[in-house]
Protein backbone atom coordinates (compact mmCIF):
# COMPACT_ATOMS: atom_id res chain seq x y z
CA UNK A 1 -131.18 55.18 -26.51
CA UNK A 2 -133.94 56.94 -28.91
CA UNK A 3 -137.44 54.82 -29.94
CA UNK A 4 -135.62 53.97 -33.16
CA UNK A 5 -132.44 52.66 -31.72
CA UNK A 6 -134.39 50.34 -29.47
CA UNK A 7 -136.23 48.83 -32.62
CA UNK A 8 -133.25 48.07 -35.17
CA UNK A 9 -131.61 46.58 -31.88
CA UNK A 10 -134.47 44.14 -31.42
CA UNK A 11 -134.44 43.30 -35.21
CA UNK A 12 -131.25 42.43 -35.39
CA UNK A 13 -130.60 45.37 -37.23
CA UNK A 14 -127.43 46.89 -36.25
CA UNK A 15 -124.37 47.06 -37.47
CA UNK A 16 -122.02 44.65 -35.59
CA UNK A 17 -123.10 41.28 -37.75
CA UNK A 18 -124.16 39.66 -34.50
CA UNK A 19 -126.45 36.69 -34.42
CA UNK A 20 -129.46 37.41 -36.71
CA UNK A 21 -127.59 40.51 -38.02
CA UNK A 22 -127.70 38.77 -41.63
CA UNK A 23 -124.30 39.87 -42.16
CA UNK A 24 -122.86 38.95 -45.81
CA UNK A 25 -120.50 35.19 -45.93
CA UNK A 26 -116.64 36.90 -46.21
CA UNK A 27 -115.28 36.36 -49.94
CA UNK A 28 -111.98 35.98 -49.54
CA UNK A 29 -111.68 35.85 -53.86
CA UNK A 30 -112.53 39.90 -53.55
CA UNK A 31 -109.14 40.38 -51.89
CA UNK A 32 -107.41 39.30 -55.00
CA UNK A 33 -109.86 39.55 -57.82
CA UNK A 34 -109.20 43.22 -58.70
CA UNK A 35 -105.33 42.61 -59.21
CA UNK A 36 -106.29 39.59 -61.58
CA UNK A 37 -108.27 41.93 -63.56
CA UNK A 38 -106.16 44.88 -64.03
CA UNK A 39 -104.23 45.04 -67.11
CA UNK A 40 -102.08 47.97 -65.51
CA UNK A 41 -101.31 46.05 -62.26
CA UNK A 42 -97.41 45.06 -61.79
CA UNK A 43 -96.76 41.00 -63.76
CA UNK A 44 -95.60 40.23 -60.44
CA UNK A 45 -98.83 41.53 -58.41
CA UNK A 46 -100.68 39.39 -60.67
CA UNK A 47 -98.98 36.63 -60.58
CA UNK A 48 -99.63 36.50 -56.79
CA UNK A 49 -102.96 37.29 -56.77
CA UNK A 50 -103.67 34.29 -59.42
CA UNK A 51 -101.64 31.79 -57.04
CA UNK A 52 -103.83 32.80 -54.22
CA UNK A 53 -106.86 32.10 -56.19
CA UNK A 54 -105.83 29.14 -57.33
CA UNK A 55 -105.40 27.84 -53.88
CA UNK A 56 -109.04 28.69 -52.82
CA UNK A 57 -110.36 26.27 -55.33
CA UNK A 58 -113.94 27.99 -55.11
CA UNK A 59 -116.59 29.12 -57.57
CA UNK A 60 -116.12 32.84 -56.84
CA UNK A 61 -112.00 32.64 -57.20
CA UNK A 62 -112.70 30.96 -60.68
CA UNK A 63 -114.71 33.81 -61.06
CA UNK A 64 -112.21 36.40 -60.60
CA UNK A 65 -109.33 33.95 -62.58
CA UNK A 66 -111.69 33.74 -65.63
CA UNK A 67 -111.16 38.00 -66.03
CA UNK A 68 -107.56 37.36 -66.72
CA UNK A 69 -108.70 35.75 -70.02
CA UNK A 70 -109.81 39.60 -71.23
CA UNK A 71 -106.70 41.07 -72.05
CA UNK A 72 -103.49 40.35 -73.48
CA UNK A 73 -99.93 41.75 -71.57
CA UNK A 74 -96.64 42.13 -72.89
CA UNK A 75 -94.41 40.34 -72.94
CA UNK A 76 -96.49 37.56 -74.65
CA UNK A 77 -94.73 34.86 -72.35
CA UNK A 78 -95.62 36.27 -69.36
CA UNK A 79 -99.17 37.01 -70.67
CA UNK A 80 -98.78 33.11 -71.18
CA UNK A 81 -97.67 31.71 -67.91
CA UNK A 82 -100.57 33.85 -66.09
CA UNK A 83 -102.98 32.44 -68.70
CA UNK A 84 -101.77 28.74 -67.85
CA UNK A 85 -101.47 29.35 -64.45
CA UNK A 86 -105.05 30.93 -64.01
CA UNK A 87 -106.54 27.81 -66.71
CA UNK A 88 -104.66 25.16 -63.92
CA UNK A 89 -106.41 26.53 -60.76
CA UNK A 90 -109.63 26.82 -62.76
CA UNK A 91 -109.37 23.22 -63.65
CA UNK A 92 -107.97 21.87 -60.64
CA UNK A 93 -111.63 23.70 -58.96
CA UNK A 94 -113.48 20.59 -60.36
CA UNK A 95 -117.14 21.09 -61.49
CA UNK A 96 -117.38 23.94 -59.01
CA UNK A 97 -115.89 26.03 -61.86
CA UNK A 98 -119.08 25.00 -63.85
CA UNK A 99 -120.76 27.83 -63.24
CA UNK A 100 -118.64 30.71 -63.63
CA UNK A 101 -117.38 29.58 -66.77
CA UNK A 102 -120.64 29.23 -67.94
CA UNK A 103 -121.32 32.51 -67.06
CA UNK A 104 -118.19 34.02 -68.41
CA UNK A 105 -118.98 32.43 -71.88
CA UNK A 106 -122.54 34.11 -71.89
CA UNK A 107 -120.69 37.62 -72.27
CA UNK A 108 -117.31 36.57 -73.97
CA UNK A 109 -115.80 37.97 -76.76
CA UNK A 110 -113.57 34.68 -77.66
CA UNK A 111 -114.66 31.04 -76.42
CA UNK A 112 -111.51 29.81 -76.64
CA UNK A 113 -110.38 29.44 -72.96
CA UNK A 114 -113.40 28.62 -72.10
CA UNK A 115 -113.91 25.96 -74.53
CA UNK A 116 -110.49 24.28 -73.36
CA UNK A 117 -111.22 24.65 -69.73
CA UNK A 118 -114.97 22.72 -70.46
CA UNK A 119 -113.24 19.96 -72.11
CA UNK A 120 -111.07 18.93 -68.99
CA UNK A 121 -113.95 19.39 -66.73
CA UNK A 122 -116.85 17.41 -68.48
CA UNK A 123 -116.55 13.90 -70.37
CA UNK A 124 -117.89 13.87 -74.22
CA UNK A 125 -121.60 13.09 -73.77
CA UNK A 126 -121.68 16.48 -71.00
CA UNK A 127 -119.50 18.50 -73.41
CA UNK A 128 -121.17 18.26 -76.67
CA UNK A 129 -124.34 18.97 -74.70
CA UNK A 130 -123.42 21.85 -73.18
CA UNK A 131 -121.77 23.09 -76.51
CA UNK A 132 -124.99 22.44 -78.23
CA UNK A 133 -126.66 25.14 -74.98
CA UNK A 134 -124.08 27.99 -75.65
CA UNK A 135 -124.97 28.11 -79.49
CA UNK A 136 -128.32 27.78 -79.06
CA UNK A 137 -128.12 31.20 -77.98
CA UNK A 138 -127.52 32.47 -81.40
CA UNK A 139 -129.21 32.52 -84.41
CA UNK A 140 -128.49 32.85 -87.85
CA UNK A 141 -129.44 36.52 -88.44
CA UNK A 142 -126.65 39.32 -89.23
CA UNK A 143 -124.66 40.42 -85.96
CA UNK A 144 -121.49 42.74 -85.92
CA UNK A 145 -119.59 40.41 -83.50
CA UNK A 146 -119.89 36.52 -84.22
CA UNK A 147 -116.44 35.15 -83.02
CA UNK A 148 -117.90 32.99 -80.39
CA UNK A 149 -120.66 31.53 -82.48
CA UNK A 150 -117.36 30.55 -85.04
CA UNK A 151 -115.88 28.58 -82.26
CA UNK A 152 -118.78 27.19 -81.01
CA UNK A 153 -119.60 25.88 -84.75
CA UNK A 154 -116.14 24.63 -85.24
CA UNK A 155 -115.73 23.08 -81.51
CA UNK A 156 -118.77 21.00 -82.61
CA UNK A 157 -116.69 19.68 -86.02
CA UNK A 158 -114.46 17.47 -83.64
CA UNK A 159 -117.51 15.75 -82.34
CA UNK A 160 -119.53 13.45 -83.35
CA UNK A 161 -123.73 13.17 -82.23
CA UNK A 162 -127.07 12.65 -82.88
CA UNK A 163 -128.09 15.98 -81.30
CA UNK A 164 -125.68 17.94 -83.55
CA UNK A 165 -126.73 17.89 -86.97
CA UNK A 166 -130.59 19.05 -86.02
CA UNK A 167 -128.80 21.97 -84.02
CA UNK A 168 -126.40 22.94 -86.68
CA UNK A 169 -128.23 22.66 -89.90
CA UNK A 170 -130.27 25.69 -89.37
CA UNK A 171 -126.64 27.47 -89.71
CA UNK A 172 -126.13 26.18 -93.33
CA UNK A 173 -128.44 29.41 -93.94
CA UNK A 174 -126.47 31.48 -91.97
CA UNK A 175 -126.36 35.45 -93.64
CA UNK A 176 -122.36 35.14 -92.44
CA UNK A 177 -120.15 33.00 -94.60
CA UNK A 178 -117.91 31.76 -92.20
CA UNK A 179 -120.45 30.93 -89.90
CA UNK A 180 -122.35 28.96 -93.41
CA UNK A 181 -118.94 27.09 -94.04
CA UNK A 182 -118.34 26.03 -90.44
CA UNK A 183 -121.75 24.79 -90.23
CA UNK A 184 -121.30 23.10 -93.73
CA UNK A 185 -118.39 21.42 -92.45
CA UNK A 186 -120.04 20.40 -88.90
CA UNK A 187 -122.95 18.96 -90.70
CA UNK A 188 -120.52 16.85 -92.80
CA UNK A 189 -118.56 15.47 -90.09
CA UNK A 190 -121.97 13.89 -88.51
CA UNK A 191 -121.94 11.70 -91.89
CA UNK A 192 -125.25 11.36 -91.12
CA UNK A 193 -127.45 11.15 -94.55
CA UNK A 194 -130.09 12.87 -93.60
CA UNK A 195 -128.10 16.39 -94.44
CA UNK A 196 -128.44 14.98 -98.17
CA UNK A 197 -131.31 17.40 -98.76
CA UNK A 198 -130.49 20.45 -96.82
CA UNK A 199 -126.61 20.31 -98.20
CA UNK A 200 -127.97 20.07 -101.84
CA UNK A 201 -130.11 23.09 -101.48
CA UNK A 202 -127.20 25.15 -100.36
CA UNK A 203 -124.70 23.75 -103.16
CA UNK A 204 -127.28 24.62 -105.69
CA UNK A 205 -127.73 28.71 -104.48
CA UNK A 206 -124.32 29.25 -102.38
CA UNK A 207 -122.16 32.07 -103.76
CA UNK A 208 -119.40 31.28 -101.62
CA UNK A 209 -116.89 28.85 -103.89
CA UNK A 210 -115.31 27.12 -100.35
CA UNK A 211 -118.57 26.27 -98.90
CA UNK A 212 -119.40 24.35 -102.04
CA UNK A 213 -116.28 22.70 -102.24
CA UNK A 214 -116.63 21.97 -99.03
CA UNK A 215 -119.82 20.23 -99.45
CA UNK A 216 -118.82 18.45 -102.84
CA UNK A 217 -115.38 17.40 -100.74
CA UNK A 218 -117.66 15.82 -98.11
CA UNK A 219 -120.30 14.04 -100.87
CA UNK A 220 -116.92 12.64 -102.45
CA UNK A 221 -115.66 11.52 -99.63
CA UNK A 222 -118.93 10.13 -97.98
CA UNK A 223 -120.20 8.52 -101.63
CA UNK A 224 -123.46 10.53 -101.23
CA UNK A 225 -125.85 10.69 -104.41
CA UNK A 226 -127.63 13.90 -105.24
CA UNK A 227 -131.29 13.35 -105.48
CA UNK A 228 -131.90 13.29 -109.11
CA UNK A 229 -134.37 16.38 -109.38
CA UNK A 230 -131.11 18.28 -108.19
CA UNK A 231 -129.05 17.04 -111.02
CA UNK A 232 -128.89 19.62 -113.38
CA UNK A 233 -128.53 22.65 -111.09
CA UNK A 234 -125.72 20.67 -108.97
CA UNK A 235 -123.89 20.07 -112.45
CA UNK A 236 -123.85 24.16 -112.58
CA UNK A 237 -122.93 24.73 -109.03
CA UNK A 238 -120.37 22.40 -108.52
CA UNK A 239 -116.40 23.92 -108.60
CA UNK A 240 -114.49 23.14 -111.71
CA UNK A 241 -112.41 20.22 -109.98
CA UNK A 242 -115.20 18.42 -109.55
CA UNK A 243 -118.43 16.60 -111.98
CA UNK A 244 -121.36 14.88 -111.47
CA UNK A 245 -121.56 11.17 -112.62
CA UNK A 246 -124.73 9.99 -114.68
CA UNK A 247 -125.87 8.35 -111.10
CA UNK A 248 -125.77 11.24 -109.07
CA UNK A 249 -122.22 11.07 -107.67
CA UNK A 250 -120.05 13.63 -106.69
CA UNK A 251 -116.46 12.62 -108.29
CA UNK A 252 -112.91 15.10 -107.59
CA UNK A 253 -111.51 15.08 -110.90
């Protein structure tokens, strides 16, 4: 035995993974995960491979199942079943999936397995917050791909909080249109009157007809009054189905 030998032997350094070796924790997910991923693999290979990970129930499997959200197969019902059957296994994890669907958001090109996986794994006061995390990572500048920021606006519509209108409002400025009318219709569904003022100012400069008939629909509905000083330039921005009373109310006609 050379000089060298003798020292990675005393430092635990070799390679047999004996005590003190620091030899990696086994993943048994990596057996599977590469099948899961592979558009090209055989439906029934995959179809294994997602049963196994669903039976390991551990962050790193949910790992691996979330990749099978990437692609599409043909044909469409068995792209289905593997979708359902990899959602299931995710779910039945628990809040051990937390993580890697978390993670798997941050890079996602579509929230929308994601988004129903979160919703059977967190009660409302958890979800909206952790909705409320994944858009603040976007802002309301010009970007080629916005499909998750879409979602995310939307998602927020069905909920109601006093976190969301602060966190949304900034969108009503949005340079994307359907991001502006998502927001719009987010901001409206908080009925909170405090978006009186920032809904006014877009109504009065938005080019986009459905995002102020979208925001006249809401002041209809809600009985909002525009503040008088907005009168005039409302009158001229609101669609033709719709006036302005002489106290500031919106009215469908």
């Amino acid at each position: 035995m050379g000089l060298l030998d003798f020292f990675k032997k005393s430092s635990g350094g070799g390679s047999d993974g004996g005590a003190g070796g620091g030899a990696k924790k086994s993943n048994p997910a990596s057996k599977w995960a590469g099948v899961v991923a592979d558009k090209r693999a055989q439906s029934y290979d995959r179809a294994e491979a997602i049963n196994e990970l669903c039976k390991l129930k551990s962050p790193e499997a949910v790992e691996a199942l979330m990749k099978r959200f990437n692609f599409q197969t043909d044909p469409s019902i068995t792209d289905q079943e593997e979708k359902d059957a990899a959602f299931e296994g995710i779910v039945n994890t628990g809040r051990d999936a937390l993580e890697p669907v978390r993670a798997f958001a941050g890079k996602a090109e579509s929230l929308a397995w994601p988004l129903r996986i979160l919703k059977e794994l967190v009660a409302e006061e958890e979800l909206v917050e952790e909705l409320l995390t994944w858009l603040s990572r976007w802002d309301t500048e010009y970007a080629k791909f916005i499909d998750p920021k879409l979602q995310l606006l939307a998602a927020l519509e069905e909920h109601k909080h006093p976190k969301i209108r602060e966190a949304v409002e900034p969108f009503l400025q949005d340079v994307n249109e359907p991001a502006r009318f998502h927001a719009t219709a987010t901001t409206l569904a908080q009925e909170d009157a405090a978006s009186i003022g920032p809904l006014v100012a877009v109504l009065v400069d938005e080019e986009s007809v459905r995002v102020r008939t979208r925001i006249a629909d809401g002041f209809a509905a809600q009985g909002w009054t525009v503040p008088e000083e907005h009168w005039e330039a409302a009158r001229r921005a609101l669609p033709h189905q719709f006036s302005l009373t002489s106290d500031g109310k919106i009215l469908k006609r």
